[in-house]
C-alpha atoms as a PDB file:
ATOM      1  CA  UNK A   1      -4.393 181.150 -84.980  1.00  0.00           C
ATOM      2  CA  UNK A   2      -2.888 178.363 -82.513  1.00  0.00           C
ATOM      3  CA  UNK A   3      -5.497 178.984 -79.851  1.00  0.00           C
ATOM      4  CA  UNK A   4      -8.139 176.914 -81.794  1.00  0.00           C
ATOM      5  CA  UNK A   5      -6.214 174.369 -81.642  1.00  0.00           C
ATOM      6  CA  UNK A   6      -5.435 174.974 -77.723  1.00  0.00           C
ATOM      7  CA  UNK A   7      -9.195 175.329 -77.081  1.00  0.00           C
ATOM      8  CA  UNK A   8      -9.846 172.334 -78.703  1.00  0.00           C
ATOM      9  CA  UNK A   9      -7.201 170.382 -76.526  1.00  0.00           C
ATOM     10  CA  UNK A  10      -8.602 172.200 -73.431  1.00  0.00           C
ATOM     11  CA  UNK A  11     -12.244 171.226 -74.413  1.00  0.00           C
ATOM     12  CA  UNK A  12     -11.543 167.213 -74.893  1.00  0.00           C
ATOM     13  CA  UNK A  13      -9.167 167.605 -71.728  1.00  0.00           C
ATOM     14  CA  UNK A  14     -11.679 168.887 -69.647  1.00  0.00           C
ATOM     15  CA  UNK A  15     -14.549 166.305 -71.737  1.00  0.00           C
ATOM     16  CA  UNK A  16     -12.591 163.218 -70.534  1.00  0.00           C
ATOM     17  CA  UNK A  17     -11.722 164.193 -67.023  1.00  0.00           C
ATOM     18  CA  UNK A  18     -15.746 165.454 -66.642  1.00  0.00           C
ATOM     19  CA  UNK A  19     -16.357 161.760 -68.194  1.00  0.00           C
ATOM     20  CA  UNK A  20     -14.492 159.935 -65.385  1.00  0.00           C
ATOM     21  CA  UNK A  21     -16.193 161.709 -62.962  1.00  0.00           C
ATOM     22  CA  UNK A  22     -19.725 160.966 -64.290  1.00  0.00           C
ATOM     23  CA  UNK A  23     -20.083 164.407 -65.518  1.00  0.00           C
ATOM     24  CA  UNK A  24     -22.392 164.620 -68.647  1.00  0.00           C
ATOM     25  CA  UNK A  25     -22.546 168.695 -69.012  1.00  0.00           C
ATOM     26  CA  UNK A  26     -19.706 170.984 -68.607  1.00  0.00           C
ATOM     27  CA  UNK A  27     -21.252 174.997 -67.918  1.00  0.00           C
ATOM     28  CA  UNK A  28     -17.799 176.645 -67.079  1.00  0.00           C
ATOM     29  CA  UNK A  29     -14.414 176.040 -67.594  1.00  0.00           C
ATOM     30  CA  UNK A  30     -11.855 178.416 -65.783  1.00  0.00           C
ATOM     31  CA  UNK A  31      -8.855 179.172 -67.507  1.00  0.00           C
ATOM     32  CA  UNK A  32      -5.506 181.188 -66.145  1.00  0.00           C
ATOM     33  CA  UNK A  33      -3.484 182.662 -68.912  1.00  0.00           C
ATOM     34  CA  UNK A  34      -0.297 184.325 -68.374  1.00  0.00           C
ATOM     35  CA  UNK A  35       0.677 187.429 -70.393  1.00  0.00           C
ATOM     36  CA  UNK A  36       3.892 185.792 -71.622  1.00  0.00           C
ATOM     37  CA  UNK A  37       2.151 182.496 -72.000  1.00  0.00           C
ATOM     38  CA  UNK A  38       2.150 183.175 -76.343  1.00  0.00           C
ATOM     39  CA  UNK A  39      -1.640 182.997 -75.852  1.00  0.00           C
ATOM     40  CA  UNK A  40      -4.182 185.729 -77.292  1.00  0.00           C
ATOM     41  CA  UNK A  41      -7.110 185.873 -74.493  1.00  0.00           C
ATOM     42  CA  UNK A  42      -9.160 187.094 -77.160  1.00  0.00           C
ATOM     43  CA  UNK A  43      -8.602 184.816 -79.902  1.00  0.00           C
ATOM     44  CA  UNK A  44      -9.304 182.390 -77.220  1.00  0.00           C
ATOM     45  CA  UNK A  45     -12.254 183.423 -76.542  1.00  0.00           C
ATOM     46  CA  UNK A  46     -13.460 183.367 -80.224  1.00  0.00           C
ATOM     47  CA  UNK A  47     -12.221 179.625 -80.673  1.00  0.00           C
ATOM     48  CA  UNK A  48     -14.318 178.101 -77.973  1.00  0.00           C
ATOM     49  CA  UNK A  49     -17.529 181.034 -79.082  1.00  0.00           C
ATOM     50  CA  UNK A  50     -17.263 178.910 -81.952  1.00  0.00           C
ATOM     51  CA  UNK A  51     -16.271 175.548 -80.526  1.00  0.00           C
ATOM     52  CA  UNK A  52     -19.424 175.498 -77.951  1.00  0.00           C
ATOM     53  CA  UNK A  53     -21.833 176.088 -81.245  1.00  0.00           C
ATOM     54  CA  UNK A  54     -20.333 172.278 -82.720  1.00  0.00           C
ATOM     55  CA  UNK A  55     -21.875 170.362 -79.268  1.00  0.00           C
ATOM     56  CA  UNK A  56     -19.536 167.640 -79.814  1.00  0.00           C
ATOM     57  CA  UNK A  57     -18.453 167.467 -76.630  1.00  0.00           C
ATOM     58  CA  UNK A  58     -19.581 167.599 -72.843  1.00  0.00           C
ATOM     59  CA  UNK A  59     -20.044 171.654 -73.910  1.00  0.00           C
ATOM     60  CA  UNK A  60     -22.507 173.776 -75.912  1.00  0.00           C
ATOM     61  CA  UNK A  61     -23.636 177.159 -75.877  1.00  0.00           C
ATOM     62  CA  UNK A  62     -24.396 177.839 -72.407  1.00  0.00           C
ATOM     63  CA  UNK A  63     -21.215 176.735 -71.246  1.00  0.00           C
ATOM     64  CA  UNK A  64     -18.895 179.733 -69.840  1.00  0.00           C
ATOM     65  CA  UNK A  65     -15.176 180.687 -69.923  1.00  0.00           C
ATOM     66  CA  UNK A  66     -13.721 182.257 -67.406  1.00  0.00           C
ATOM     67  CA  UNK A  67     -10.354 183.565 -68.408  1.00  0.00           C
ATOM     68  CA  UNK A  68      -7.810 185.186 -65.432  1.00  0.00           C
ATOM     69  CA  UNK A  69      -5.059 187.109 -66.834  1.00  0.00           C
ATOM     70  CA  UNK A  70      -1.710 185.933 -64.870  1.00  0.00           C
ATOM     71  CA  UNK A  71       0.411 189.280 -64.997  1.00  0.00           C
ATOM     72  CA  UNK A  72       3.753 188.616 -66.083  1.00  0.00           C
ATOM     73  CA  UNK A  73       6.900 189.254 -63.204  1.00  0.00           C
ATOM     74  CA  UNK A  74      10.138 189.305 -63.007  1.00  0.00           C
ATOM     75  CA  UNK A  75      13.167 189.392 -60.328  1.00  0.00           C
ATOM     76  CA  UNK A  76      16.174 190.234 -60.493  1.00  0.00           C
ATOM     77  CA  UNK A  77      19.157 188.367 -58.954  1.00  0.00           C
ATOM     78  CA  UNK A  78      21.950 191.120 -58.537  1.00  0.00           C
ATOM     79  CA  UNK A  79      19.533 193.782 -57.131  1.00  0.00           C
ATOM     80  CA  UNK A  80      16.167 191.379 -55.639  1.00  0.00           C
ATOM     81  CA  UNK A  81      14.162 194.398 -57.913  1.00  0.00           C
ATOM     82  CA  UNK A  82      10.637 193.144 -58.738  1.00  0.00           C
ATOM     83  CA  UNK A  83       9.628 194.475 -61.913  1.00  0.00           C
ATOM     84  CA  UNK A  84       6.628 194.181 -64.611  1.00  0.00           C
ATOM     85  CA  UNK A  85       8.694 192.166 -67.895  1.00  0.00           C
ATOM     86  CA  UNK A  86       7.889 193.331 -71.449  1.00  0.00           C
ATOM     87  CA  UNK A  87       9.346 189.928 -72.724  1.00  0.00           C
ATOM     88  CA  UNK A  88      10.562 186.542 -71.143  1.00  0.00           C
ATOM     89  CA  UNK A  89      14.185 187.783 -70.828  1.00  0.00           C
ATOM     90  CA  UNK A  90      14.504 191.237 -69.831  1.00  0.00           C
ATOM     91  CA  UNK A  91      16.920 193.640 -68.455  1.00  0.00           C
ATOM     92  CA  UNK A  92      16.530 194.909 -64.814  1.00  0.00           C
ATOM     93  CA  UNK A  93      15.364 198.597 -65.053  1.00  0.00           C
ATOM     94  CA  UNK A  94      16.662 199.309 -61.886  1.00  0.00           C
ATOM     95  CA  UNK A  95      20.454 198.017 -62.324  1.00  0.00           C
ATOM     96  CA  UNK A  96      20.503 197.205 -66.024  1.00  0.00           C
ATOM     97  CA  UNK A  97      21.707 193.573 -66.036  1.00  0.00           C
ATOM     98  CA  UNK A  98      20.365 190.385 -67.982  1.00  0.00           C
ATOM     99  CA  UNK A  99      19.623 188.698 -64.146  1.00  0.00           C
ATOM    100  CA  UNK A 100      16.093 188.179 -63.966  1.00  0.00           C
ATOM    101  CA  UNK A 101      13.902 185.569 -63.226  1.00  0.00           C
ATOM    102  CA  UNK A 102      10.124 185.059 -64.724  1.00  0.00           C
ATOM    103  CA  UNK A 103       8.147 184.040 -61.526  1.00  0.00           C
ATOM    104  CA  UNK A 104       5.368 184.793 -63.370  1.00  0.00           C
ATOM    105  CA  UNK A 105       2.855 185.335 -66.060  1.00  0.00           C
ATOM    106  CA  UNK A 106       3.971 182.042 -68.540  1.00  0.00           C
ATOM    107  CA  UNK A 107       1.012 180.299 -67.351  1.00  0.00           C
ATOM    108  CA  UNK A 108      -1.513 178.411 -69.433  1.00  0.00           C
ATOM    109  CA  UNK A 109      -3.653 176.021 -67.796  1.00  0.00           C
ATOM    110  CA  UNK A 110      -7.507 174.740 -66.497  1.00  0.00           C
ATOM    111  CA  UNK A 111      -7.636 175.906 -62.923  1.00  0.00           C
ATOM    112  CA  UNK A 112     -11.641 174.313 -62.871  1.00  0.00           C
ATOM    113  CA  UNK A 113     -14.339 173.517 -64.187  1.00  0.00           C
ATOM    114  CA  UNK A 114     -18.025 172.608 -63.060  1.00  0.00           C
ATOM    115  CA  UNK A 115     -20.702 170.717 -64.949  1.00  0.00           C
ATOM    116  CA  UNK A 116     -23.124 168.140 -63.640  1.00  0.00           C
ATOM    117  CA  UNK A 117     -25.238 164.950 -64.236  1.00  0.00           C
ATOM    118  CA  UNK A 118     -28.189 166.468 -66.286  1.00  0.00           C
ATOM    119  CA  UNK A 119     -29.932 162.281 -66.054  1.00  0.00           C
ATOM    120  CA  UNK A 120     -30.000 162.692 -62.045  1.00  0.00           C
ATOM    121  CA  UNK A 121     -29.050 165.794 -60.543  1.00  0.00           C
ATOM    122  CA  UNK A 122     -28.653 169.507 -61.239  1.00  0.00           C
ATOM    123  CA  UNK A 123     -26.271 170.249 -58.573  1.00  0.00           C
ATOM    124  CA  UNK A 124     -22.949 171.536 -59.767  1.00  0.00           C
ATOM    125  CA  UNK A 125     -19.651 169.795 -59.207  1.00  0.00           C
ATOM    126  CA  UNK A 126     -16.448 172.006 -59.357  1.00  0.00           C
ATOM    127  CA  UNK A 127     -13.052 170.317 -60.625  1.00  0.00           C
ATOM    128  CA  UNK A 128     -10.077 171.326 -59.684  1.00  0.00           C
END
């Protein structure tokens, strides 16, 4: 399962960047992930269930993750057809050819994250 591993680099990503903004508590990190992006959403999930529980970081258990599914698309260059891929290269199902481009759904990043200084304030900060 690779998305322990991912969580973890998203986690200490998101811990140094929160760090260098004087951020000591992280309560939600917002993730996109693409349906071609080789990532399980749930197994995702899981890892950083289990990861917030360790409180080695800027997280712990009442920290959120927001995952948005990016859905995966594809066009096609002979006939400009738009179309739902199954897989990164995929034949048109309107004209048949291998001529379409993934503009779409390969996605795997942090789009935010908000936490705040627990020592002075409670307000939230959001990071884009």
């Amino acid at each position: 399962m690779h998305e322990m591993s991912l969580m973890v680099d998203v986690i200490q990503l998101v811990s140094d960047d929160a760090k260098l903004r004087d951020i000591n508590h992280i309560s939600k990190i917002t993730m996109i992930v693409g349906d071609l992006s080789n990532v399980l959403p749930d197994a995702l999930e899981l890892a950083f269930i289990f990861l917030r529980t360790q409180e080695v970081t800027l997280i712990n258990e009442t920290t959120e993750l927001e995952l948005i599914r990016e859905e995966a698309k594809a066009i096609c260059q002979s006939c400009d057809h738009t179309f739902t891929p199954d897989y990164r290269i995929a034949l048109c199902p309107r004209c048949g050819l291998l001529r379409a481009i993934l503009v779409s759904g390969e996605t795997f990043r942090v789009e935010s994250y908000e936490g705040s200084d627990r020592d002075e304030s409670e307000a939230t900060r959001r990071c884009t």
